[in-house]
N, C-alpha and C. Protein backbone atom coordinates (compact mmCIF):
# COMPACT_ATOMS: atom_id res chain seq x y z
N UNK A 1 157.93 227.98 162.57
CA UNK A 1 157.87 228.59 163.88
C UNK A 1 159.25 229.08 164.28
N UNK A 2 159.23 230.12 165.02
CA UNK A 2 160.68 230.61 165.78
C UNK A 2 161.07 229.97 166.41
N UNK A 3 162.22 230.26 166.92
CA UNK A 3 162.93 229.43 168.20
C UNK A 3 162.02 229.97 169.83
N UNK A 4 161.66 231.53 169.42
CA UNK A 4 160.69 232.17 170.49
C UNK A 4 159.44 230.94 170.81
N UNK A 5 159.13 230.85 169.57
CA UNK A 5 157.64 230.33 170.22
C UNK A 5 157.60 228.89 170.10
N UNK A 6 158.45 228.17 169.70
CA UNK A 6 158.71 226.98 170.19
C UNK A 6 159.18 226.75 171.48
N UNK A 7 159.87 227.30 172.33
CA UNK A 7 160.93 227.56 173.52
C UNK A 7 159.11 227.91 174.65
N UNK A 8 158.18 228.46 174.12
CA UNK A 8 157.10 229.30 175.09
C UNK A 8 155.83 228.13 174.73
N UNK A 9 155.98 227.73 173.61
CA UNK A 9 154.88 226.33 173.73
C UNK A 9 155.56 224.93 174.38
N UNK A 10 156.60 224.56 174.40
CA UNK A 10 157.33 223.85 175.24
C UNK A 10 157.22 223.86 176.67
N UNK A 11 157.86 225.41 177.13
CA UNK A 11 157.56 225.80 178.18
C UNK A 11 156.25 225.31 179.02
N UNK A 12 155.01 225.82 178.23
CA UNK A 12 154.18 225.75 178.77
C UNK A 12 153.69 224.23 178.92
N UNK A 13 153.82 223.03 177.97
CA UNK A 13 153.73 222.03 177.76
C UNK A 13 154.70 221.70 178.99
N UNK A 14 155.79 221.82 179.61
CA UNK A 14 156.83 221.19 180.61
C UNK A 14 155.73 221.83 181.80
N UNK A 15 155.33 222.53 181.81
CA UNK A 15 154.17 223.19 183.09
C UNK A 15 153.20 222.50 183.58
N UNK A 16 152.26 221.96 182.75
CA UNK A 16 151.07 221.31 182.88
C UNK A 16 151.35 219.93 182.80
N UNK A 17 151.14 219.44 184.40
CA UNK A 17 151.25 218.10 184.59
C UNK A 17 150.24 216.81 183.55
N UNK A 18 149.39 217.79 182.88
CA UNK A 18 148.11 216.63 182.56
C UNK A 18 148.57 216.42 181.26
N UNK A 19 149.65 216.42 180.82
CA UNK A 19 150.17 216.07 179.08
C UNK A 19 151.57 215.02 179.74
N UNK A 20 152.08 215.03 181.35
CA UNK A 20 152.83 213.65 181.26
C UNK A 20 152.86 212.28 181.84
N UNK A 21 153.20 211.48 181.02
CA UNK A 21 152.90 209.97 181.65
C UNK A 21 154.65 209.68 182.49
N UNK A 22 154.26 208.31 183.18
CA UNK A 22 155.95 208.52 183.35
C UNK A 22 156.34 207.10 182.13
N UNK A 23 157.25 206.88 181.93
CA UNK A 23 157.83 206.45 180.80
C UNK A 23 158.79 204.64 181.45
N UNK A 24 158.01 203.56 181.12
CA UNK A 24 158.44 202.55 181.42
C UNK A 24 160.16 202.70 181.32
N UNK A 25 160.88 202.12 182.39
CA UNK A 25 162.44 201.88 182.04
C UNK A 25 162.66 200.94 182.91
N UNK A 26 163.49 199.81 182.07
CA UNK A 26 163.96 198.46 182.24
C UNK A 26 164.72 198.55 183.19
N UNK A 27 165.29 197.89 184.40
CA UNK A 27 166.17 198.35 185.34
C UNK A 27 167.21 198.58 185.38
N UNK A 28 167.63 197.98 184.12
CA UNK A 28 169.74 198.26 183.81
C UNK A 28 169.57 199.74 182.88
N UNK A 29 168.40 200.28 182.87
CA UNK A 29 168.65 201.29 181.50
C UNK A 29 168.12 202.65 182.08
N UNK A 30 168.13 202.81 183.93
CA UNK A 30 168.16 203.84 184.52
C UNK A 30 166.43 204.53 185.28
N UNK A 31 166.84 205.40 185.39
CA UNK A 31 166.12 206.05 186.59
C UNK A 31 164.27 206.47 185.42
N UNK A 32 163.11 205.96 185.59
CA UNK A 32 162.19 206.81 185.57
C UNK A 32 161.72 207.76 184.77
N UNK A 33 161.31 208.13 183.62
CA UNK A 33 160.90 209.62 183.41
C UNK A 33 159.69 210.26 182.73
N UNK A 34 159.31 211.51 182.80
CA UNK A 34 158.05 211.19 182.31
C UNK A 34 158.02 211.55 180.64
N UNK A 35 156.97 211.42 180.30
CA UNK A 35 156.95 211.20 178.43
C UNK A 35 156.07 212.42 178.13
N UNK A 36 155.81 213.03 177.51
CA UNK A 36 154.53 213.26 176.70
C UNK A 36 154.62 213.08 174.98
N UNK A 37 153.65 212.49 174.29
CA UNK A 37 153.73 212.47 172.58
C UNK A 37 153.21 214.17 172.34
N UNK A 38 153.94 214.45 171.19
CA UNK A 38 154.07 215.29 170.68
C UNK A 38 153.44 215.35 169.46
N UNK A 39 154.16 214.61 168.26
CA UNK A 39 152.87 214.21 167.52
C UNK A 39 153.99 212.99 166.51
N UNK A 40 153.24 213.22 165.06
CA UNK A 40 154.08 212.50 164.31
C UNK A 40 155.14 212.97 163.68
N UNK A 41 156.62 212.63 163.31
CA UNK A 41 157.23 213.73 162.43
C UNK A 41 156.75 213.96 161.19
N UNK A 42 155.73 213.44 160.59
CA UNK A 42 155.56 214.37 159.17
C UNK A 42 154.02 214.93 159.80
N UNK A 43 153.95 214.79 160.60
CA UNK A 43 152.55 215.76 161.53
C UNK A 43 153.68 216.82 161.76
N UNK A 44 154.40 217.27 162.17
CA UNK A 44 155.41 218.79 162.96
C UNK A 44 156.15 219.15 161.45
N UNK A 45 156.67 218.29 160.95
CA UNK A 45 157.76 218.98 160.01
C UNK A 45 157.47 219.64 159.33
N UNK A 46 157.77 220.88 158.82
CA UNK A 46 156.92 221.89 158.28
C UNK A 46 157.08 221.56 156.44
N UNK A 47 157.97 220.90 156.36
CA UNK A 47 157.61 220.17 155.02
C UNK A 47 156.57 218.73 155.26
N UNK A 48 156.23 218.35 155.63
CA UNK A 48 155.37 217.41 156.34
C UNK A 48 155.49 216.40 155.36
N UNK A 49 157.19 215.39 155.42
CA UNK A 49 157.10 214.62 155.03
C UNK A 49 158.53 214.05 155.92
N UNK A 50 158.69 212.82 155.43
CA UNK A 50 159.87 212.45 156.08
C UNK A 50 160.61 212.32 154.95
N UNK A 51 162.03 212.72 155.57
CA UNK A 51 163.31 213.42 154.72
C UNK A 51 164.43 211.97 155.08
N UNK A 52 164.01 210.63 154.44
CA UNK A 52 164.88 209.99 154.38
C UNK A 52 166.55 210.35 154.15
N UNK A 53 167.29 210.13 154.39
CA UNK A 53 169.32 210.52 153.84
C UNK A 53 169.14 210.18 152.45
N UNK A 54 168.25 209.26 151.69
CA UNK A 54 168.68 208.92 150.30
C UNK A 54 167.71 209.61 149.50
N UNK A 55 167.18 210.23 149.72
CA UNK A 55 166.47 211.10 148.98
C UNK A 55 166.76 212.07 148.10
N UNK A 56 165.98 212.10 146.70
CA UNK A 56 166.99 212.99 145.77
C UNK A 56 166.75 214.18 146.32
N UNK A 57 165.46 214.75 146.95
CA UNK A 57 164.95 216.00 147.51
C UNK A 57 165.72 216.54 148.49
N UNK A 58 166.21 215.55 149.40
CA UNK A 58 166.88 215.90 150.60
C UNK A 58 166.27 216.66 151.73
N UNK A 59 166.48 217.37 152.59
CA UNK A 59 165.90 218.43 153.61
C UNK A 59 166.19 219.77 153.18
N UNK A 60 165.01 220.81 153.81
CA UNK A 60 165.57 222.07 153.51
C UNK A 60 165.53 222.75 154.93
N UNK A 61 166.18 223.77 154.39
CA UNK A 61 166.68 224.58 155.66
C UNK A 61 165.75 224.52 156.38
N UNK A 62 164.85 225.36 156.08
CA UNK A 62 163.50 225.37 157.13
C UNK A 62 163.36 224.57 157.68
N UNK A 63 163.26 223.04 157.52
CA UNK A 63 163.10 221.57 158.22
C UNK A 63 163.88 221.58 159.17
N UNK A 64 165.59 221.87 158.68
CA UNK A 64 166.33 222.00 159.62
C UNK A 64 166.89 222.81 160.73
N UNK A 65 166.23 224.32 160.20
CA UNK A 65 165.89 225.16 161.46
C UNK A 65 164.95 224.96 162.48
N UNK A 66 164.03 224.40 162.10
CA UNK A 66 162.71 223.63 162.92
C UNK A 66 163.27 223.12 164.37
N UNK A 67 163.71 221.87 163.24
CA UNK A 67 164.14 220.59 164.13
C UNK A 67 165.28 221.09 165.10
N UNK A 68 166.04 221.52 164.78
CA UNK A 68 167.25 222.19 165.70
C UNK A 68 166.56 223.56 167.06
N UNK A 69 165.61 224.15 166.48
CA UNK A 69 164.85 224.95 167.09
C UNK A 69 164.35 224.04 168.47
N UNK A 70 163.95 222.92 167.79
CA UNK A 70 162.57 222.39 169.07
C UNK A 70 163.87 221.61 169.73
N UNK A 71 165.28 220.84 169.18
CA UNK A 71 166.12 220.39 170.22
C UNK A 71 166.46 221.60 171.06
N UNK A 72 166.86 222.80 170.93
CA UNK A 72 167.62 223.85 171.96
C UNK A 72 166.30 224.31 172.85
N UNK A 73 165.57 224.09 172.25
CA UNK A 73 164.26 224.87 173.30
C UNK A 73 163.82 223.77 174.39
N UNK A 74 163.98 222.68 173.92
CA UNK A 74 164.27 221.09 174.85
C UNK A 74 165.66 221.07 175.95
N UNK A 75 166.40 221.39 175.63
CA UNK A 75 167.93 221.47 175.80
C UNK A 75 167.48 222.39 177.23
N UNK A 76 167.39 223.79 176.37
CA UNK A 76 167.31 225.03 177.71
C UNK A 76 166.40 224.60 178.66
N UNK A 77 165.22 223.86 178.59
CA UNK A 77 164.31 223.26 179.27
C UNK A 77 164.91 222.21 180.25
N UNK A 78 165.85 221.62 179.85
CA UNK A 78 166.15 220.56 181.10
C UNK A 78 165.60 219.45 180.26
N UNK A 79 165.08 219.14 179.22
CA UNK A 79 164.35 218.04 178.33
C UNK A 79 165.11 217.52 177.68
N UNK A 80 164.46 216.26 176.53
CA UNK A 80 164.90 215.56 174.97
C UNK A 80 164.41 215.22 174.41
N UNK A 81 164.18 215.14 173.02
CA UNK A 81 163.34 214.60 172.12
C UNK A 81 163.83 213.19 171.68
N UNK A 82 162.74 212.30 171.60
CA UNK A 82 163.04 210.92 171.24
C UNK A 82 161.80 210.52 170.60
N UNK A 83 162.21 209.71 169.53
CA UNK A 83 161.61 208.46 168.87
C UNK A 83 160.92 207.56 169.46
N UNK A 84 160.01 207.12 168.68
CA UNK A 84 158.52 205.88 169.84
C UNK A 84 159.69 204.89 169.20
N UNK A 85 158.76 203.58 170.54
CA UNK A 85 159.86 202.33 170.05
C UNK A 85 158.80 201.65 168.91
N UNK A 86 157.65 201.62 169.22
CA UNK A 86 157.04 200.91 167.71
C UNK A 86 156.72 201.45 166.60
N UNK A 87 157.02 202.81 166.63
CA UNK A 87 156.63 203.86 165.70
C UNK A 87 157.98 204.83 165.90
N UNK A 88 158.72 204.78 164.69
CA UNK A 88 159.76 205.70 164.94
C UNK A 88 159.34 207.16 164.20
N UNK A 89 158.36 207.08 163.31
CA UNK A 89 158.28 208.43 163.49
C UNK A 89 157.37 209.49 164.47
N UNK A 90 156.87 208.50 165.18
CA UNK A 90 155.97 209.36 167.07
C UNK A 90 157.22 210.28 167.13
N UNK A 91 157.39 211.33 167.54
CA UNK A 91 157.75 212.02 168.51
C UNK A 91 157.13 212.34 169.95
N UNK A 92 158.13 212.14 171.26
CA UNK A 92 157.94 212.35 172.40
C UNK A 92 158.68 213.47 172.94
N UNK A 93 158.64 214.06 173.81
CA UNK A 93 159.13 214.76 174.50
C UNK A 93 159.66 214.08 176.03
N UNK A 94 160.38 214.19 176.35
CA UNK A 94 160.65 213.75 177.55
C UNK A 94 161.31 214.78 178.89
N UNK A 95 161.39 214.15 180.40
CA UNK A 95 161.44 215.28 181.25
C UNK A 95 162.16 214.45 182.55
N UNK A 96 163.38 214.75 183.56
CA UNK A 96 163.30 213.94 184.25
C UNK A 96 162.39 213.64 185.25
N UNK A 97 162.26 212.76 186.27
CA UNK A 97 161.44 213.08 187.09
C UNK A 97 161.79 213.87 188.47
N UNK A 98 163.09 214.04 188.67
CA UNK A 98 163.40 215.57 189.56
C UNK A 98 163.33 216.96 189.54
């Protein structure tokens, strides 16, 4: 996918209230926010696997245009992408709540 149409499915995903929850936070670890799952990372990665560091295969560009794609289109959004806590490869999206 482009950076275009990642940046315009985002978009529209930050629009529609019915994809966010708000996101438990402990009281020393700040303010509130809301979540939505996104999916799994070898569900999005367009090599659809996970690209451990020790791998003889390694990542390829494409993976890494992806992934850098969906952080700046997050970024320009006011958003961030994060890791589930019992499942690190969930991807979430996140949003503040102001």
């Amino acid at each position: 996918m482009t950076y275009r149409e990642i940046y315009k499915q985002l978009k529209d995903i930050k629009r529609n209230p019915k994809y966010w929850d708000v996101a438990d936070v402990y009281p020393d670890e700040g303010e509130p926010y809301y979540t939505t799952f996104l999916g799994t990372f070898m569900y999005l990665d367009p090599c659809g696997r996970y690209h451990h560091i020790l791998s003889p295969n390694g990542i390829s560009k494409r993976c890494i245009r992806f992934w850098d794609n969906i952080d700046k289109a997050c970024n320009k959004l006011g958003m961030w992408i994060s890791a589930g806590e019992g499942d690190l490869c969930d991807v979430f999206m996140n949003k503040p709540m102001n």
